[in-house]
C-alpha atoms as a PDB file:
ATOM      1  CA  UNK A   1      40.695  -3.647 -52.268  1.00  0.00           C
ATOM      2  CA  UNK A   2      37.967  -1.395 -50.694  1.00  0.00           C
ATOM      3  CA  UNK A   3      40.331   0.651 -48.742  1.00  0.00           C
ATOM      4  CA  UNK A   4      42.898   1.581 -51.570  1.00  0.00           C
ATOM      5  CA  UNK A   5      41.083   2.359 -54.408  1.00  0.00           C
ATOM      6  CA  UNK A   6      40.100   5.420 -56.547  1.00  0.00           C
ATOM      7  CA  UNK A   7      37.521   3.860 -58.543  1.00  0.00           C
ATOM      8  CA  UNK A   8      33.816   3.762 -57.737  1.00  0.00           C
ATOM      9  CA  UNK A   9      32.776   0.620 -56.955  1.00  0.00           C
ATOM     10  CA  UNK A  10      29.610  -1.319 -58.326  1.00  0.00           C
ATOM     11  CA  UNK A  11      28.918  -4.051 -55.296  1.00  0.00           C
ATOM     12  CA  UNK A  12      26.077  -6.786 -54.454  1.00  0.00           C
ATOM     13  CA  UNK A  13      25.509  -8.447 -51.424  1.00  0.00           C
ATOM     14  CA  UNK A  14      25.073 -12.195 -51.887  1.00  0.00           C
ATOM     15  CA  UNK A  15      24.322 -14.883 -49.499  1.00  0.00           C
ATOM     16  CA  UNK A  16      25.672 -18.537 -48.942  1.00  0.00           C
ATOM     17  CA  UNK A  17      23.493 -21.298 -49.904  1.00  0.00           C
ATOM     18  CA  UNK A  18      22.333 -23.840 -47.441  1.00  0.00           C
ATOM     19  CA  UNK A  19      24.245 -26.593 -48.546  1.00  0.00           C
ATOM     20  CA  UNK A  20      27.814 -26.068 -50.858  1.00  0.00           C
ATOM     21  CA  UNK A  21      26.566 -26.372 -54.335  1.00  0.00           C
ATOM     22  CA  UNK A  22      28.064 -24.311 -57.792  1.00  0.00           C
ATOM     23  CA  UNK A  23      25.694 -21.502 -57.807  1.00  0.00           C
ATOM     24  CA  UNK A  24      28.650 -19.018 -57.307  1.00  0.00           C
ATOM     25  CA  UNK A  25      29.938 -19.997 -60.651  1.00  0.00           C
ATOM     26  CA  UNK A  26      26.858 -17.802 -61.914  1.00  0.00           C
ATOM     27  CA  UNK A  27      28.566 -14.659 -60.921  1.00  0.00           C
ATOM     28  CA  UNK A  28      31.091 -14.657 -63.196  1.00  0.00           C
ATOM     29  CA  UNK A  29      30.639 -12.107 -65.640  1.00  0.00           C
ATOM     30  CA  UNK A  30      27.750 -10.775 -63.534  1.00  0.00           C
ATOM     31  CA  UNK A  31      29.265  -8.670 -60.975  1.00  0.00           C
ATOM     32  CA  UNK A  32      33.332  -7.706 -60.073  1.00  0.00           C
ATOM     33  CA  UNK A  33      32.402  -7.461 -56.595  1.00  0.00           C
ATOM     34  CA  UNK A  34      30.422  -9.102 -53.911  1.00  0.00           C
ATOM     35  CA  UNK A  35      29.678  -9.109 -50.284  1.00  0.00           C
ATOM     36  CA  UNK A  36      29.290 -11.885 -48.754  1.00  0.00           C
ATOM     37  CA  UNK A  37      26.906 -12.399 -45.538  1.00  0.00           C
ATOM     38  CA  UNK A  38      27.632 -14.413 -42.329  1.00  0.00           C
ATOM     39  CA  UNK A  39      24.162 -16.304 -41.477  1.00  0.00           C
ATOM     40  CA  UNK A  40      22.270 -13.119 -41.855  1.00  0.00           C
ATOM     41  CA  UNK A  41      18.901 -13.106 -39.450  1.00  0.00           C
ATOM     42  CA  UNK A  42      20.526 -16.294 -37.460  1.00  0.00           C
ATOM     43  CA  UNK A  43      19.820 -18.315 -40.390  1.00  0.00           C
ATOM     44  CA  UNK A  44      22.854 -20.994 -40.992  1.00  0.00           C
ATOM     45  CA  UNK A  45      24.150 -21.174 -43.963  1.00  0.00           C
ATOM     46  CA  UNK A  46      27.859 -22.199 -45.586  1.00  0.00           C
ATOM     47  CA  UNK A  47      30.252 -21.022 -43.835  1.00  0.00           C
ATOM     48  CA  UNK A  48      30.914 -17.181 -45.549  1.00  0.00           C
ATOM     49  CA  UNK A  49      34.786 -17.709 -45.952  1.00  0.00           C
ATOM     50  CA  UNK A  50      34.455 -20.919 -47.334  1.00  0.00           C
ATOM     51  CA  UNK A  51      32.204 -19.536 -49.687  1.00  0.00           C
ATOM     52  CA  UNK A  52      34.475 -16.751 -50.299  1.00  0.00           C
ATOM     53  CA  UNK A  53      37.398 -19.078 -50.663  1.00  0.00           C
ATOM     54  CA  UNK A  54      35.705 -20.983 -53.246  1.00  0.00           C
ATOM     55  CA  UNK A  55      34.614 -17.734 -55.257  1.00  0.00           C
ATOM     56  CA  UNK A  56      38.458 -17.199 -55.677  1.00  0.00           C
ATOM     57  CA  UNK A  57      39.335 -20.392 -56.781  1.00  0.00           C
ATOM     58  CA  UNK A  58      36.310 -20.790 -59.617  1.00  0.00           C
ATOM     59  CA  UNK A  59      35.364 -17.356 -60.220  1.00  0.00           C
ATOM     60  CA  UNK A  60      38.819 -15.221 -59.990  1.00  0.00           C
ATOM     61  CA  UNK A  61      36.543 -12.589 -61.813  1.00  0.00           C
ATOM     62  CA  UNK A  62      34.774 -11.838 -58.880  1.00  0.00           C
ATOM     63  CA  UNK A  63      36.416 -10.451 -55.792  1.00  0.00           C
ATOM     64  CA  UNK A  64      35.021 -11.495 -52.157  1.00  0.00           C
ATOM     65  CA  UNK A  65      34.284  -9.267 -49.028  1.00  0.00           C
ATOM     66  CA  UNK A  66      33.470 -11.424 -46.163  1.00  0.00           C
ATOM     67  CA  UNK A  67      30.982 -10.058 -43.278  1.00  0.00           C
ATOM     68  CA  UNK A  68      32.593 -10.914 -40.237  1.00  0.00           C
ATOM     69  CA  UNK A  69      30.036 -11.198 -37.498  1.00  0.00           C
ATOM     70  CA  UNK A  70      30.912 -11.170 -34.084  1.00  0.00           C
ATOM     71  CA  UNK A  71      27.802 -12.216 -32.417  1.00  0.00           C
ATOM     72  CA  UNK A  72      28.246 -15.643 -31.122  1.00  0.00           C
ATOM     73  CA  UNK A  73      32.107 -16.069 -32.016  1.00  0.00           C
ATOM     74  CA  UNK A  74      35.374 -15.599 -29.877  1.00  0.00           C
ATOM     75  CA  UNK A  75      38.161 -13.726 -30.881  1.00  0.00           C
ATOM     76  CA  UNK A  76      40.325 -17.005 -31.759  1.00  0.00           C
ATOM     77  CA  UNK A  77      37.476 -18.391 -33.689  1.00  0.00           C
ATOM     78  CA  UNK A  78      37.222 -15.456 -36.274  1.00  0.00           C
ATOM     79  CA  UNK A  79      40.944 -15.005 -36.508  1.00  0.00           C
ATOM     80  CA  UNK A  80      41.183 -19.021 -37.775  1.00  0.00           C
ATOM     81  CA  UNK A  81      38.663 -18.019 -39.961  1.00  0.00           C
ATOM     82  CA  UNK A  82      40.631 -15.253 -41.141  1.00  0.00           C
ATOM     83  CA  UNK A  83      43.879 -16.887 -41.584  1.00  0.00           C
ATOM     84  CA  UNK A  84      42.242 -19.739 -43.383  1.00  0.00           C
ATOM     85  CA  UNK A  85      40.335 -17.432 -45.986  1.00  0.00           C
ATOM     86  CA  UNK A  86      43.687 -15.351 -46.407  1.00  0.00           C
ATOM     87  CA  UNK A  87      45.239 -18.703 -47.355  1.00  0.00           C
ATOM     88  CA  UNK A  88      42.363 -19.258 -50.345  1.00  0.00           C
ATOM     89  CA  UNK A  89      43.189 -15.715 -51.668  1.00  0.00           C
ATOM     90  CA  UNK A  90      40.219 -13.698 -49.603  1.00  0.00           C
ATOM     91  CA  UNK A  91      41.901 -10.401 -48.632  1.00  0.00           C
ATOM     92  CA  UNK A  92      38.475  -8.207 -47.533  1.00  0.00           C
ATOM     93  CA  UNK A  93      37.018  -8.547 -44.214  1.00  0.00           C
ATOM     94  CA  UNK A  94      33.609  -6.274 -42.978  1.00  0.00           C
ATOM     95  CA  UNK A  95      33.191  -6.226 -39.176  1.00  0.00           C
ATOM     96  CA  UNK A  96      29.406  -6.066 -37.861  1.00  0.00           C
ATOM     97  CA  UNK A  97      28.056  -6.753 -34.571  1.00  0.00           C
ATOM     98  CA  UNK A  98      25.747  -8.594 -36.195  1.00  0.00           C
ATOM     99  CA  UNK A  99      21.970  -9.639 -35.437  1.00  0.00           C
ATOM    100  CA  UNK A 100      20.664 -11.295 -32.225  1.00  0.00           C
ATOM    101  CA  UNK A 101      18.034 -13.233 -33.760  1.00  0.00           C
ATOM    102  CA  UNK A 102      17.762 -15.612 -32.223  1.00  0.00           C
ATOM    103  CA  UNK A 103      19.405 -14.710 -28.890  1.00  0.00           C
ATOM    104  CA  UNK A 104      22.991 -15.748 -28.779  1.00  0.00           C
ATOM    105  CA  UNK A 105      24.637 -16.620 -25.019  1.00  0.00           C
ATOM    106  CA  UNK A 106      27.899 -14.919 -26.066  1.00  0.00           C
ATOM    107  CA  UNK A 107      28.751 -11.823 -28.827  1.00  0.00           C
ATOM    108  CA  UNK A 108      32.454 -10.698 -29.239  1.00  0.00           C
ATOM    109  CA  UNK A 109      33.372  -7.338 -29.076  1.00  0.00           C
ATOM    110  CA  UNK A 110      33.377  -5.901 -32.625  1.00  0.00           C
ATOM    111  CA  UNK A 111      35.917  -3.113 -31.941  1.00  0.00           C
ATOM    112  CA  UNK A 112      38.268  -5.567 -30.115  1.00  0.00           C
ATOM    113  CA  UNK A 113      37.894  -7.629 -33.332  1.00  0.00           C
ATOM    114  CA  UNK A 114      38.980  -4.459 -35.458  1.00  0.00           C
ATOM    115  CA  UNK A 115      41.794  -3.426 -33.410  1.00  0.00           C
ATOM    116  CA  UNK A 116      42.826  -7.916 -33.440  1.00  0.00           C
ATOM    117  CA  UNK A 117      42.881  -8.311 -37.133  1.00  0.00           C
ATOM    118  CA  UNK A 118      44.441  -4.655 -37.773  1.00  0.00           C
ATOM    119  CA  UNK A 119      47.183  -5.887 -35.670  1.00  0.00           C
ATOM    120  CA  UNK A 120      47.516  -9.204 -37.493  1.00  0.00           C
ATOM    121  CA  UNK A 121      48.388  -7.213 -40.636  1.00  0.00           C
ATOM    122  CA  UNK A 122      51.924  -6.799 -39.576  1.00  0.00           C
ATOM    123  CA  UNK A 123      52.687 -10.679 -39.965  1.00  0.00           C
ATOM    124  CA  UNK A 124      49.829 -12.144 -42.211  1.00  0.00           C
ATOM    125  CA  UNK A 125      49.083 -11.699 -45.638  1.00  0.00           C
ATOM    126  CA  UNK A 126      47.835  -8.429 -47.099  1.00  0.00           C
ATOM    127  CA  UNK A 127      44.114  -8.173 -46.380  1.00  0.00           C
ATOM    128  CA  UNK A 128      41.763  -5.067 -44.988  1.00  0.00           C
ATOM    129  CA  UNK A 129      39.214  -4.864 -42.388  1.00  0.00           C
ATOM    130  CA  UNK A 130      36.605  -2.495 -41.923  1.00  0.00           C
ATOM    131  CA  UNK A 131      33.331  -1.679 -40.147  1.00  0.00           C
ATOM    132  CA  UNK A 132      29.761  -0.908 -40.682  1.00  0.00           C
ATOM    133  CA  UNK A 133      28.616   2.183 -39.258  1.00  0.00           C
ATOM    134  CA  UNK A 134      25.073   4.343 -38.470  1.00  0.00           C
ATOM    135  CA  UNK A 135      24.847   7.759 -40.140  1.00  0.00           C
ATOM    136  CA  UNK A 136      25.626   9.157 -36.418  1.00  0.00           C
ATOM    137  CA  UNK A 137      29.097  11.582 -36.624  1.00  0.00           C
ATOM    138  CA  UNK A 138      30.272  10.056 -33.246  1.00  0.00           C
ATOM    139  CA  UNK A 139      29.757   6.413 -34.172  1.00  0.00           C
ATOM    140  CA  UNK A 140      31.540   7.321 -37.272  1.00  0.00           C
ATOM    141  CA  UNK A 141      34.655   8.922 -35.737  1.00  0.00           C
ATOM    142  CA  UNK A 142      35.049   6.352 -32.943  1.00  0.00           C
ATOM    143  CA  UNK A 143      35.216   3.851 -35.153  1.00  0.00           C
ATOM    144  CA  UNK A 144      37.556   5.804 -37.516  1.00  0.00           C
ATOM    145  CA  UNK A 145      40.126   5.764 -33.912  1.00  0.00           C
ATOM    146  CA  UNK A 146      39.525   2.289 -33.641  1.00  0.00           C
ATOM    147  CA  UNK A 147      41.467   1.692 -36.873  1.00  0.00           C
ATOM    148  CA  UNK A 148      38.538   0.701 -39.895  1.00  0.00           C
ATOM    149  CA  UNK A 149      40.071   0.798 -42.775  1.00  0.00           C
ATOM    150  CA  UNK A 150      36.504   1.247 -45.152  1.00  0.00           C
ATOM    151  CA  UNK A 151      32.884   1.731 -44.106  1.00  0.00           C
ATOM    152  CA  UNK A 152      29.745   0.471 -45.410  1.00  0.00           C
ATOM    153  CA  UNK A 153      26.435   2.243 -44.442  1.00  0.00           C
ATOM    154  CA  UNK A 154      23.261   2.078 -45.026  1.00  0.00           C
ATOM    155  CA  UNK A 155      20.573   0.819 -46.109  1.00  0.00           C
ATOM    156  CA  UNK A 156      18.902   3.230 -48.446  1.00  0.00           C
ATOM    157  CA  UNK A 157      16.049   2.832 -50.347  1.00  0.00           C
ATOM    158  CA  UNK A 158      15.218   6.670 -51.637  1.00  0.00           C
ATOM    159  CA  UNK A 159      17.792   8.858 -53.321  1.00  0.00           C
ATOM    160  CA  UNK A 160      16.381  11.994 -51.948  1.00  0.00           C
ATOM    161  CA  UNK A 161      17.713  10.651 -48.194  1.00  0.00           C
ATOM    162  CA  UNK A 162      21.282  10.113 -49.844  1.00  0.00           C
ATOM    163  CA  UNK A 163      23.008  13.706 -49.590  1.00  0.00           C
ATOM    164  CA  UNK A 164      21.863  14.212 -45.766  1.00  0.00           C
ATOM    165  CA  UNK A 165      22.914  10.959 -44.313  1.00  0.00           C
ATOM    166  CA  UNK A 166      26.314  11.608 -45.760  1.00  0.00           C
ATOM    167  CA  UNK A 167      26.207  15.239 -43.942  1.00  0.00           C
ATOM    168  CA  UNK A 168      25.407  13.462 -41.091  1.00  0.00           C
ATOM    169  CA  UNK A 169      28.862  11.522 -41.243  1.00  0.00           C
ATOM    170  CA  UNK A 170      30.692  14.989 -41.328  1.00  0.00           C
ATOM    171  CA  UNK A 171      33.179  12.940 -43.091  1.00  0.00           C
ATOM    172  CA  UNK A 172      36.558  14.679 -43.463  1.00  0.00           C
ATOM    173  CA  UNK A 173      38.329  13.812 -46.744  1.00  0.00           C
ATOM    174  CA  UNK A 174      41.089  12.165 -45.296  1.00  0.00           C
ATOM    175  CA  UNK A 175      38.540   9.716 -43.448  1.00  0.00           C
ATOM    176  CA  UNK A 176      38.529   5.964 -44.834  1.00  0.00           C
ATOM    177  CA  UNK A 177      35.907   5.179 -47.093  1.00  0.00           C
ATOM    178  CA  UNK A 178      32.360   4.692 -47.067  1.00  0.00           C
ATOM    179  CA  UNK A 179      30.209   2.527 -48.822  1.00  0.00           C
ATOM    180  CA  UNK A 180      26.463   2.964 -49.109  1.00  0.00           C
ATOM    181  CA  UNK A 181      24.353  -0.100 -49.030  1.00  0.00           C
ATOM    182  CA  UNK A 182      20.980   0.763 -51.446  1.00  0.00           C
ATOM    183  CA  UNK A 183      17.751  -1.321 -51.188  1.00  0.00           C
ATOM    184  CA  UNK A 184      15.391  -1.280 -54.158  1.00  0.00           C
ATOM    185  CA  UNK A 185      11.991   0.126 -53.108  1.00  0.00           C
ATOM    186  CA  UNK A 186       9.827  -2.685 -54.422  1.00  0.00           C
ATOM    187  CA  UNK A 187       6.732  -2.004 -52.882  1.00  0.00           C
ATOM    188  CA  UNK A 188       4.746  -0.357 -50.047  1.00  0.00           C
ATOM    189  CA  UNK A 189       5.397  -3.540 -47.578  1.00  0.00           C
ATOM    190  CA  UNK A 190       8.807  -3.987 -48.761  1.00  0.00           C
ATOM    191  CA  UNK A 191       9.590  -0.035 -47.843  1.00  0.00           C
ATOM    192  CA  UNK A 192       8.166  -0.879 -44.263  1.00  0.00           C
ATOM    193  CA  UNK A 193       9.900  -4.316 -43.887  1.00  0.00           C
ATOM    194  CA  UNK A 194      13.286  -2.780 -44.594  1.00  0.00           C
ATOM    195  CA  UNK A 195      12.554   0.546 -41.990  1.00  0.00           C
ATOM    196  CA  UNK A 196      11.448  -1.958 -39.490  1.00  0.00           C
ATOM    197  CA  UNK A 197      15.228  -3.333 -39.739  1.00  0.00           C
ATOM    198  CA  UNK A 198      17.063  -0.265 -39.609  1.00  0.00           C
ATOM    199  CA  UNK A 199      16.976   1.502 -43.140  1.00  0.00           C
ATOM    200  CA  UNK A 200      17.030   5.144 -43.479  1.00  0.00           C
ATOM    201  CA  UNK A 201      13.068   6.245 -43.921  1.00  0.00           C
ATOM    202  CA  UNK A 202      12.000   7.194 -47.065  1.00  0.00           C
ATOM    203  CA  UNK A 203      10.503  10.604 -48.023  1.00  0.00           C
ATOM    204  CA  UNK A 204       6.565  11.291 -47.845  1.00  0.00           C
ATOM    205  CA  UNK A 205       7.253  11.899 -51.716  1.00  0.00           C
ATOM    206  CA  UNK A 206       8.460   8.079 -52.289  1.00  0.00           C
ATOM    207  CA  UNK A 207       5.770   6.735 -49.886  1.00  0.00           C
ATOM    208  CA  UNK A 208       2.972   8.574 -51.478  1.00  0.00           C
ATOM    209  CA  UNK A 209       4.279   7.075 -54.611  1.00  0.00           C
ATOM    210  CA  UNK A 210       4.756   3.635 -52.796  1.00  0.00           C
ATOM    211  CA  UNK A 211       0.736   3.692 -51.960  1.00  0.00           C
ATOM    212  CA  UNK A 212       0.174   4.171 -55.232  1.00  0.00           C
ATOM    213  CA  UNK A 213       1.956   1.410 -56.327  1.00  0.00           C
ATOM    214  CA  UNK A 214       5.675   0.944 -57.705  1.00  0.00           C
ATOM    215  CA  UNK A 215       6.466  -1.153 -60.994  1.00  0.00           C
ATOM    216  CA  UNK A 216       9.174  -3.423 -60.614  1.00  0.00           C
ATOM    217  CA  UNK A 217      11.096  -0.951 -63.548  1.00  0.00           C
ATOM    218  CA  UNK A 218      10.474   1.955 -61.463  1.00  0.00           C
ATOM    219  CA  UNK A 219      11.913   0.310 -58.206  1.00  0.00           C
ATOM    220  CA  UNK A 220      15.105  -0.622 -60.088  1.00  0.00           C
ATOM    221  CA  UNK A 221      15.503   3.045 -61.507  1.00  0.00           C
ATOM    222  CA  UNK A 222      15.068   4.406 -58.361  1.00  0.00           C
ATOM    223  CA  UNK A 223      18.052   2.207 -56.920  1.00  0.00           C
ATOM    224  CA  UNK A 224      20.299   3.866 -60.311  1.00  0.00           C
ATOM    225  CA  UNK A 225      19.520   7.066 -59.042  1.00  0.00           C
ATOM    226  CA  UNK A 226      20.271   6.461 -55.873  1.00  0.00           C
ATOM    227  CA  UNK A 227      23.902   5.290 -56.697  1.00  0.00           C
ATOM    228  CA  UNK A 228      24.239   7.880 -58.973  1.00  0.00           C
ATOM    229  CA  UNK A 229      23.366  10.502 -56.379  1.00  0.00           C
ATOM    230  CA  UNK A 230      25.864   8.450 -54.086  1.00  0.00           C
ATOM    231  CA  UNK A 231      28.789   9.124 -56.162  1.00  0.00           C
ATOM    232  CA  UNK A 232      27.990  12.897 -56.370  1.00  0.00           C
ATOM    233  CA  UNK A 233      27.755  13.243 -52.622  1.00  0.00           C
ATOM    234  CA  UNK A 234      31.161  11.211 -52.133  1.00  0.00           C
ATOM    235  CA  UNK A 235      30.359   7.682 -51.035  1.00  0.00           C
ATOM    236  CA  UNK A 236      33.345   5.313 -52.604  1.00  0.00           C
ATOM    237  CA  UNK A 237      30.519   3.010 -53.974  1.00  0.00           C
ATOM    238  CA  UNK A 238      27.431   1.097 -53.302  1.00  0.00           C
ATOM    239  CA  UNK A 239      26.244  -2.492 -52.120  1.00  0.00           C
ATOM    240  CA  UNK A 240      23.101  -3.352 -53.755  1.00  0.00           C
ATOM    241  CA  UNK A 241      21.506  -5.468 -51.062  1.00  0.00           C
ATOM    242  CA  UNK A 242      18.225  -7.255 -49.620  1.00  0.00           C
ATOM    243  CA  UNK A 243      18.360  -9.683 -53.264  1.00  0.00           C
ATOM    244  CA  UNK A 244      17.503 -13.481 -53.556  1.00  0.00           C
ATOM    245  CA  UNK A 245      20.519 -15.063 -55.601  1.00  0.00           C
ATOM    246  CA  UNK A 246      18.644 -15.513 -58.633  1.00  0.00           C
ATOM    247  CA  UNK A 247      17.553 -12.027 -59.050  1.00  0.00           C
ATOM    248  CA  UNK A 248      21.475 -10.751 -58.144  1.00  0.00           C
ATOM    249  CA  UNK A 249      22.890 -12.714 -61.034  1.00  0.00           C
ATOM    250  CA  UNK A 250      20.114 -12.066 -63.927  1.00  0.00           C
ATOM    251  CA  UNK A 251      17.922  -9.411 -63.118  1.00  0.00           C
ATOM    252  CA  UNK A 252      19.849  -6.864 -61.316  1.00  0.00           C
ATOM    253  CA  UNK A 253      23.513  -7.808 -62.876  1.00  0.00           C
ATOM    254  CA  UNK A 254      21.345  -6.920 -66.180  1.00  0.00           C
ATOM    255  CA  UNK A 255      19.731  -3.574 -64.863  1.00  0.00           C
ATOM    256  CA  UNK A 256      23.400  -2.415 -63.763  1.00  0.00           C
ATOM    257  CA  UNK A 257      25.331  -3.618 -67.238  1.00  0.00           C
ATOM    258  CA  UNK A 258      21.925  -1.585 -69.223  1.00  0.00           C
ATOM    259  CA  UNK A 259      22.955   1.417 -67.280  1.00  0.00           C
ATOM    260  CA  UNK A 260      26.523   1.549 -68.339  1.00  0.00           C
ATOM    261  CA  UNK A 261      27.672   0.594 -64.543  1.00  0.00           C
END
């Protein structure tokens, strides 16, 4: 799991299809770890711990974290959600507060959540809950108190923004983990669409370079440098994120296995 071990972790955020379908059977061999979203941008899709259920049953290669997002969900609702995934074999859960696009009339409180399902672990089946966090030292540490067992962070787009926002954590070593979600920088527009949505700016030096223009094999060695920097600034692993399925399971699963990762 996320919270107990000692090796870096290679990880790709994936979403549900529309509809239930096979697709997930592509990710075996392509990944050992995925994160699954929970109708990211208000968009419905499958149901994430279904889809996490069946990635255990067809793909036992791969191992499921499910986003847990408490926008428009009650605190029984997400623990039957919980105790049916833990029944299929899911045993990761990532608390976020999750978008408000569109508005929702009701959004669960995400530390209540945290504190619900950490209690839960004394009678359910092993499983692990964490949170997503700014790079803000007081967000951090409150949500340390409230019990997360792992972190995810993020995004990032430009390795030379990596080693502060960790500083800015003022992580202590016996802190939980934290994982760093990494965005490749595509393009100029892409760089801006992915700021406009909360991802740590990128240096004058990468948007100078972005004006220029950035070729697809540039973007995606940018994104290995940025993992690699990750690792030497202590980050547990990254999430490689903001992917359409296709490219997760061919073009970026290939990038990462070229790279020895």
């Amino acid at each position: 799991m996320l919270t107990a071990s000692d090796e870096w972790a290679d990880i790709v955020e994936v979403n549900p299809p529309d509809l239930p379908n096979a697709r997930h059977i592509m990710l075996d061999h392509a990944w050992k770890r995925v994160l699954i979203t929970d109708n990211a941008f208000g968009r419905i899709r499958v149901s994430p711990y279904a889809f996490a259920a069946r990635i255990t049953h067809d793909v036992p290669s791969v191992t499921p974290t499910v986003v847990v997002s408490t926008r428009d969900r009650n605190i029984l609702a997400i623990e039957s959600e919980v105790r049916g995934a833990l029944g299929n074999g899911v045993q990761s859960f990532l608390v976020v507060v999750g978008d408000t696009r569109p508005q929702v009339e009701h959004m669960a409180h995400h530390y209540e959540i945290v504190e619900h399902l950490r209690a839960l672990q004394s009678h359910l089946p092993l499983f692990e809950a964490g949170m997503t966090t700014r790079f803000r030292d007081w967000q951090f540490r409150r949500r340390v108190d409230a019990g997360a067992e792992f972190f995810v962070s993020g995004p990032i787009l430009d390795p030379a923004t990596v080693e502060s926002s960790m500083e800015q954590l003022k992580r202590d070593s016996a802190d939980p983990p934290v994982y760093l979600m990494i965005i490749p920088p595509f393009s100029l527009s892409w760089i801006d669409r992915m700021e406009s949505v909360g991802s740590v700016p990128v240096s004058d030096e990468l948007r100078a370079e972005a004006v220029e223009g950035i070729a697809r094999d540039r973007a995606w060695e940018l994104s290995l440098e940025t993992a690699a920097v990750a690792e030497d600034a202590g980050f547990a692993g990254v999430i490689v994120t903001g992917l359409k399925f296709d490219t997760v399971v061919d073009e970026a699963a290939g990038v990462w296995r070229g790279a020895g990762r």
